[in-house]
C-alpha atoms as a PDB file:
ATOM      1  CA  UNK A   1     -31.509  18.585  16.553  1.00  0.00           C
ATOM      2  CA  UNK A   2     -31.069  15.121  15.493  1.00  0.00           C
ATOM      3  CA  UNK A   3     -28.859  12.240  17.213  1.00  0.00           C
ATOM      4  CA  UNK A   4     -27.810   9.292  14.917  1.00  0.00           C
ATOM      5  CA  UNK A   5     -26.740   6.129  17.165  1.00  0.00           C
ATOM      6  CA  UNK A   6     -24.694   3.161  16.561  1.00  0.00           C
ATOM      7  CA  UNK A   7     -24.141   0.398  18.017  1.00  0.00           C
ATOM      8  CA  UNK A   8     -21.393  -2.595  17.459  1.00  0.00           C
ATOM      9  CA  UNK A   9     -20.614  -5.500  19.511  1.00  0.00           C
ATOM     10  CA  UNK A  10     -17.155  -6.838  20.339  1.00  0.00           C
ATOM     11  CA  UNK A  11     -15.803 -10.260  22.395  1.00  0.00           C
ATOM     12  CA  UNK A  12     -12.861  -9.574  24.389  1.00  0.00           C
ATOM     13  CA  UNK A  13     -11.370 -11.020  27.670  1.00  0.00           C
ATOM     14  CA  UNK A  14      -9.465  -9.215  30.670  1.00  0.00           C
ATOM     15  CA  UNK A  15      -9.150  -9.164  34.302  1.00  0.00           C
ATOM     16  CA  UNK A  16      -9.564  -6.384  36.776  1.00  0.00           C
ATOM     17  CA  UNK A  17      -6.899  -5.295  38.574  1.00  0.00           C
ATOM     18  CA  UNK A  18      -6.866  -4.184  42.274  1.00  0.00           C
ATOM     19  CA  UNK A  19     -10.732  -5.877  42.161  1.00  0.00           C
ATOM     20  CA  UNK A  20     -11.188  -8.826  45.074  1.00  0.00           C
ATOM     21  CA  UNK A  21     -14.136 -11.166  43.883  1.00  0.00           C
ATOM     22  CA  UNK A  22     -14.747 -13.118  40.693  1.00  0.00           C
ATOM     23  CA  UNK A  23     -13.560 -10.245  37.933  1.00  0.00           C
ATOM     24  CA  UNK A  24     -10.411 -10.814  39.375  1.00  0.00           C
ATOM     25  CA  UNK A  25      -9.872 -13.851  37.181  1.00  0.00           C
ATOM     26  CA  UNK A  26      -9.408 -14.051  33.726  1.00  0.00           C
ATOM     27  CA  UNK A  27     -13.185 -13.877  31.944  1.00  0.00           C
ATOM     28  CA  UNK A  28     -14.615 -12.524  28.663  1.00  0.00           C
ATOM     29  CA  UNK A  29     -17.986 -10.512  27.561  1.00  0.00           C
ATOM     30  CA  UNK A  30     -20.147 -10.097  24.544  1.00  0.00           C
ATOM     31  CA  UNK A  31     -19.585  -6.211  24.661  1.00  0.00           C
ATOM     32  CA  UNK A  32     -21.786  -3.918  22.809  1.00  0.00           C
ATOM     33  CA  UNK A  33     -20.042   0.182  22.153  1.00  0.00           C
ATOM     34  CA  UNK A  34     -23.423   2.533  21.505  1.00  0.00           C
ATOM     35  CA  UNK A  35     -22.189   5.718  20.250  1.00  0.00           C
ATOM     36  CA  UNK A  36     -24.604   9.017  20.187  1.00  0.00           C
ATOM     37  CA  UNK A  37     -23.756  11.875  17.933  1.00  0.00           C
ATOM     38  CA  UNK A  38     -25.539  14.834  17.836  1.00  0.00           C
ATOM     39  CA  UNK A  39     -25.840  16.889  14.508  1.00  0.00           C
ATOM     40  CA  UNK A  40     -27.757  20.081  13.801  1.00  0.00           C
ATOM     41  CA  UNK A  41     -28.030  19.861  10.805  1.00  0.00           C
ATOM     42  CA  UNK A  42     -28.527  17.660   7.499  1.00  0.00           C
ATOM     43  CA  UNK A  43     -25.208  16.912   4.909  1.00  0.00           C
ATOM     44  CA  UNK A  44     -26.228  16.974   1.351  1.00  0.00           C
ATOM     45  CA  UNK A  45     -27.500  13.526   1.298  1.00  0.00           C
ATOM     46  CA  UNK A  46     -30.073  15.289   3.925  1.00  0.00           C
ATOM     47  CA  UNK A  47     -28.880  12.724   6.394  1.00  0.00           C
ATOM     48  CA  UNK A  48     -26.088  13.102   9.821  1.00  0.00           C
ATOM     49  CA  UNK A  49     -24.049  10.862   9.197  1.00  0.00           C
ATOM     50  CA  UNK A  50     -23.527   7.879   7.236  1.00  0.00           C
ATOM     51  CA  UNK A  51     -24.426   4.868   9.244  1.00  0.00           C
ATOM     52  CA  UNK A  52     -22.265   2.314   7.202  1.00  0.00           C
ATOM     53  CA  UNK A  53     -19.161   5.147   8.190  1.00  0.00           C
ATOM     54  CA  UNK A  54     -19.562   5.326  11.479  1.00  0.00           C
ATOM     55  CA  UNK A  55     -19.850   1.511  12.176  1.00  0.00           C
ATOM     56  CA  UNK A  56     -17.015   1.061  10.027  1.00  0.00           C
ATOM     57  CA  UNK A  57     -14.780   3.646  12.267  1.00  0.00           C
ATOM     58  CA  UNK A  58     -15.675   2.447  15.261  1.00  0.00           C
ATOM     59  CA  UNK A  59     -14.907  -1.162  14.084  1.00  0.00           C
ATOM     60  CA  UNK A  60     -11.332  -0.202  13.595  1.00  0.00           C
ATOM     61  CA  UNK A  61     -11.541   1.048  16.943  1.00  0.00           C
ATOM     62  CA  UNK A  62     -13.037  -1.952  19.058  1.00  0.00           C
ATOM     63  CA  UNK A  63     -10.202  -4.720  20.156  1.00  0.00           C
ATOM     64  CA  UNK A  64     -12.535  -8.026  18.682  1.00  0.00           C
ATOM     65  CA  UNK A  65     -11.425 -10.688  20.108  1.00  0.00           C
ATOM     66  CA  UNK A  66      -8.089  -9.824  21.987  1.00  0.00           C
ATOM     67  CA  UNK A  67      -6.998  -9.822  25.782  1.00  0.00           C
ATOM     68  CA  UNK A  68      -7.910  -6.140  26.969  1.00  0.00           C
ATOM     69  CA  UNK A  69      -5.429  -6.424  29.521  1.00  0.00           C
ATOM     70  CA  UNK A  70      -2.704  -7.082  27.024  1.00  0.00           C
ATOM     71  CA  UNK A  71      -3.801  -4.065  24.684  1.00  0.00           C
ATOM     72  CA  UNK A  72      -4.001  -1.123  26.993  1.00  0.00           C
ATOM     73  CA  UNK A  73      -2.079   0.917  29.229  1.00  0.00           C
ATOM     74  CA  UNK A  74      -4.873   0.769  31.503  1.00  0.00           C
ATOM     75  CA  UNK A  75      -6.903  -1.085  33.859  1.00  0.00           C
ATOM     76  CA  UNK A  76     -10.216  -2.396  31.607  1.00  0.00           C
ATOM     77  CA  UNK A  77     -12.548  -1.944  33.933  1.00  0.00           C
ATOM     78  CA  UNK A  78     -16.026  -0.861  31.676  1.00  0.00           C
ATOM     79  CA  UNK A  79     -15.503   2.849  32.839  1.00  0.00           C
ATOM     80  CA  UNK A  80     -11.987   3.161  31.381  1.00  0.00           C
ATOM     81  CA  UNK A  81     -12.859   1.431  28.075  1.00  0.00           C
ATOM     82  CA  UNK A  82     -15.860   4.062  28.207  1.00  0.00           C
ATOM     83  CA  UNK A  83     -13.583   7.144  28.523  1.00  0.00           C
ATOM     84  CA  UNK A  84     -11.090   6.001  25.799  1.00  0.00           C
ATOM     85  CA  UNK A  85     -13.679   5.134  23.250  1.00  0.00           C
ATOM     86  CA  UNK A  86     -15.065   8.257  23.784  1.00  0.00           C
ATOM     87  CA  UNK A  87     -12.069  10.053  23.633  1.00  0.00           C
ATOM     88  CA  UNK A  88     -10.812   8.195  20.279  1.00  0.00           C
ATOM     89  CA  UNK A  89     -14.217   8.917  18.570  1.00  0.00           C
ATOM     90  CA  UNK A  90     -14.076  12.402  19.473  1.00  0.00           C
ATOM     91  CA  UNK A  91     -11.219  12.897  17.540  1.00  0.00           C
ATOM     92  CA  UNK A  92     -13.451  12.038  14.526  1.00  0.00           C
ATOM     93  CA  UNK A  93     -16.842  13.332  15.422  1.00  0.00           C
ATOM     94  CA  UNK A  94     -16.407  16.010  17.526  1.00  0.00           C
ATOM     95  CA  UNK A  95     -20.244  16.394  17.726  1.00  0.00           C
ATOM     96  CA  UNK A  96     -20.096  13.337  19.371  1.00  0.00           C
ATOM     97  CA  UNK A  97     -22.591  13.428  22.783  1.00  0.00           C
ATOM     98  CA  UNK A  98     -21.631   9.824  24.741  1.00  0.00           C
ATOM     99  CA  UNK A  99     -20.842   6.422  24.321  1.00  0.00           C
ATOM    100  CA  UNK A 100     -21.961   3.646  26.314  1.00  0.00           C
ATOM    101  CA  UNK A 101     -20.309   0.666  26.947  1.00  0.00           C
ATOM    102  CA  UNK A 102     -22.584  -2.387  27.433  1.00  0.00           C
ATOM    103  CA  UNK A 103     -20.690  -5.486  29.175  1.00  0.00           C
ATOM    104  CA  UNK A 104     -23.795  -7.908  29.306  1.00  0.00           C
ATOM    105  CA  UNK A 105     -27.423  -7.150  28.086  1.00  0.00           C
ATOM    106  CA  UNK A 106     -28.135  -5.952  32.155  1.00  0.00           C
ATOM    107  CA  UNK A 107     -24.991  -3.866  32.621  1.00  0.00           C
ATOM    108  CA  UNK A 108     -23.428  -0.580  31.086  1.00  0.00           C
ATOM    109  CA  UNK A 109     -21.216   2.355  31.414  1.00  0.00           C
ATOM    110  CA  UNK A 110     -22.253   5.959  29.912  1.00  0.00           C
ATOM    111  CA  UNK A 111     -19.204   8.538  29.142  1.00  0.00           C
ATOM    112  CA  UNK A 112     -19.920  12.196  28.524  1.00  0.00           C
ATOM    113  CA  UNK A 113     -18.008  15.401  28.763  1.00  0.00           C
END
């Protein structure tokens, strides 16, 4: 079994609503999205997956630079941004194990199903 793992970094702002305390206001991170996907076996190339690929993919996915609040549907807590990255890479690698959502270099989320 191998796992390949990625790893991009983002800068977004948002609020969190229904929260009483300082991530109330308006504030931004240095986000990092670490992706883990699990493959059995070797392509062709005898590799998993193409690194280059996958961080390309999940750059289309991350919102760089935008007002999180303003983009989704939901509230951006680090949980929810978790679950919907996970469920958008899914969609792509379906061997796809858990993401992980760091929101400073001390703090993270994990989503797995």
């Amino acid at each position: 079994m191998y796992k390949l793992i990625v790893k991009v970094e983002f800068s977004a702002a948002h609020f969190l609503r229904s929260y009483k305390g300082k991530p109330e206001e308006i504030h931004g991170h240095n986000y990092v999205l670490e992706v883990h996907i699990k493959s059995e076996n070797l392509n062709d190339e005898e590799i998993t997956y193409d690194f280059l690929e996958v961080k390309e993919f999940l750059k289309s996915l991350i919102p760089d630079r935008k007002f999180l609040n303003e983009l989704y549907n939901f509230n951006p807590t680090c949980e929810n941004l978790a679950r919907y990255f996970y469920k958008e890479i899914k969609k792509k690698y379906p061997n796809l194990e858990k993401v992980v959502v760091w929101e400073t270099k001390n703090f993270a989320i994990e989503y797995w199903e």
